[in-house]
Protein backbone atom coordinates (compact mmCIF):
# COMPACT_ATOMS: atom_id res chain seq x y z
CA UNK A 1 184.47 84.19 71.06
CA UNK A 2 181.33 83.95 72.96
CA UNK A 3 179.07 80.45 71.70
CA UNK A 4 175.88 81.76 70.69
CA UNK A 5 172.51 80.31 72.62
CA UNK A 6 171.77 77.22 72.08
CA UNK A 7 174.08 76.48 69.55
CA UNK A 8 174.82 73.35 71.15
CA UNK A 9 172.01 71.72 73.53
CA UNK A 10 172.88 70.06 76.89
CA UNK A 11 171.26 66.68 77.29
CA UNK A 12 168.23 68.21 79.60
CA UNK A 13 167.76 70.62 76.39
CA UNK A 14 167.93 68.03 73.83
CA UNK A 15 165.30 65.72 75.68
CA UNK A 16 163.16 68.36 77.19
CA UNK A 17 162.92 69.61 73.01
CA UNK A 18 162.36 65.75 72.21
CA UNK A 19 159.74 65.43 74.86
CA UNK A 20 157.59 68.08 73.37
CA UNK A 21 157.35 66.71 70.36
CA UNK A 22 154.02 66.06 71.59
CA UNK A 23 152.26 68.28 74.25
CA UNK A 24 152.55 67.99 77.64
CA UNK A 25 153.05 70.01 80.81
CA UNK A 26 155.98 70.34 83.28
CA UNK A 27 155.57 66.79 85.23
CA UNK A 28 154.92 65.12 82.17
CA UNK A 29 157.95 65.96 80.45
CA UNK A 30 159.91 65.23 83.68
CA UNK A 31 158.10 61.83 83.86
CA UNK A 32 159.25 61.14 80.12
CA UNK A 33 163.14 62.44 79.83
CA UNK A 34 163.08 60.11 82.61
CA UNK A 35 161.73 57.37 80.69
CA UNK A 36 163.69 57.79 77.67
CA UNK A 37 167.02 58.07 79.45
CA UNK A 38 166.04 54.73 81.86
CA UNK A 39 166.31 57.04 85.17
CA UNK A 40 169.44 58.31 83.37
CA UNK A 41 168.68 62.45 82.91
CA UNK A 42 166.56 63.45 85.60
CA UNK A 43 165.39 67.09 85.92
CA UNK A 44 164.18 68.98 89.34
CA UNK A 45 161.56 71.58 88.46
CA UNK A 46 164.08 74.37 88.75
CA UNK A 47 166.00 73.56 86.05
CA UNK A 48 162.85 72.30 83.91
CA UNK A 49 161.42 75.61 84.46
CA UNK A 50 164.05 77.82 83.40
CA UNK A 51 164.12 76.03 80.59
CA UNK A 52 160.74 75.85 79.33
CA UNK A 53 161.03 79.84 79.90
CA UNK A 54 164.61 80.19 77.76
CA UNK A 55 162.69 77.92 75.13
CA UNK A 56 160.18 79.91 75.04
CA UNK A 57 161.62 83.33 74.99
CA UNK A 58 163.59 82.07 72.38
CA UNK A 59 160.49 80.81 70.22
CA UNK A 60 161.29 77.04 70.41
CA UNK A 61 158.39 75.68 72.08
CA UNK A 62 155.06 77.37 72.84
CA UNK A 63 152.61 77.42 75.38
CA UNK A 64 149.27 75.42 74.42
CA UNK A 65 147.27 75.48 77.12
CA UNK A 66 146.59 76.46 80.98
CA UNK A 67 144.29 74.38 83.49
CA UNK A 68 145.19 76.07 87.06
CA UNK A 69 148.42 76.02 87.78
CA UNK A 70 149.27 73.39 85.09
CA UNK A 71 150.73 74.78 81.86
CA UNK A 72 151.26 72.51 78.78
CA UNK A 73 153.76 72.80 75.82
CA UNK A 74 154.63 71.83 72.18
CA UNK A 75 157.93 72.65 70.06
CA UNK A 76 157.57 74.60 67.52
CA UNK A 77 159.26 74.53 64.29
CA UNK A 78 162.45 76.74 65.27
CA UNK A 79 162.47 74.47 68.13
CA UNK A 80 162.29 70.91 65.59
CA UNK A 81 165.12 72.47 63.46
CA UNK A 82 167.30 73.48 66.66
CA UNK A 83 166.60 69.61 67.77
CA UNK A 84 167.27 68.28 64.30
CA UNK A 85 170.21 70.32 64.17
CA UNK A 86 171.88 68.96 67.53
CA UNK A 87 171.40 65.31 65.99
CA UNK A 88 173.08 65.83 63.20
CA UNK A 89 175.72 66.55 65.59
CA UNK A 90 175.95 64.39 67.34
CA UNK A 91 176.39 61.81 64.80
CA UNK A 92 179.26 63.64 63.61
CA UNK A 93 180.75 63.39 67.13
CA UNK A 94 179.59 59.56 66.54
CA UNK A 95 181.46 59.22 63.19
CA UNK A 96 184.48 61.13 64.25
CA UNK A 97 184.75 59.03 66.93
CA UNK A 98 184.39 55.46 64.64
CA UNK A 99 187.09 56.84 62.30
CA UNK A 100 189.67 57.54 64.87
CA UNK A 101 188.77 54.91 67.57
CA UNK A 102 187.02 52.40 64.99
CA UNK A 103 184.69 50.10 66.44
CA UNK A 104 186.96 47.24 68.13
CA UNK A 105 186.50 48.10 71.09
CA UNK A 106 183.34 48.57 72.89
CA UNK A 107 182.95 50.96 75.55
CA UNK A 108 181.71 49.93 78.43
C-alpha cells in the first residue's frame, strides 16, 4: 500500500517546516536547519527548493513576500499540524524505544 505524502516527514522536511515557523527566505532557512542541527542536516538549494515547492503545492507553507529574486516563506496552519503531527511521532518512536531498550544504556 502506497504511504500517502507526507505522512511521515524526513528530517530536511521536519526542520525546513520548523524553520518557517517564522518567515524567512531560501538562504535563511538553510542558514538555520543548519543551526539547529549543529552542522548536522545540511540542505543544497536543490533539495530546499523542491521542497519549498511540494510544501507549497501542498498548502503547508506560503509565500509572503518577493524582493528580486529572493522569495520568503511562513507555514501555514496545515503545515503546523503536519509538523505537530510528526512530533508526536516521534516521541512514540522515543517511548517505544525506552520500554523495550529502557534507559541503561546510553547511546553513544
Amino acid at each position: 500500500m502506497a504511504r500517502e505524502k507526507f505522512q511521515t516527514l524526513t528530517e530536511p522536511m521536519f526542520y525546513v517546516l520548523l524553520s518557517l515557523r517564522e518567515e524567512c527566505c531560501g538562504t535563511d532557512i538553510m542558514a538555520r536547519v543548519s543551526a539547529l542541527t549543529r552542522g548536522r542536516v545540511s540542505l543544497g538549494p536543490g533539495t530546499l527548493y523542491n521542497l519549498l515547492d511540494s510544501f507549497q503545492q501542498s498548502e503547508m507553507i506560503r509565500e509572503t513576500g518577493v524582493s528580486g529574486r529572493k522569495r520568503s516563506y511562513r507555514i501555514t496552519d496545515k503545515g503546523r499540524e503536519t509538523l505537530e503531527a510528526e512530533y508526536r511521532r516521534l516521541l512514540a518512536l522515543t517511548e517505544d524505544y525506552k520500554a523495550c531498550v529502557g534507559e541503561e544504556r546510553p547511546l553513544p
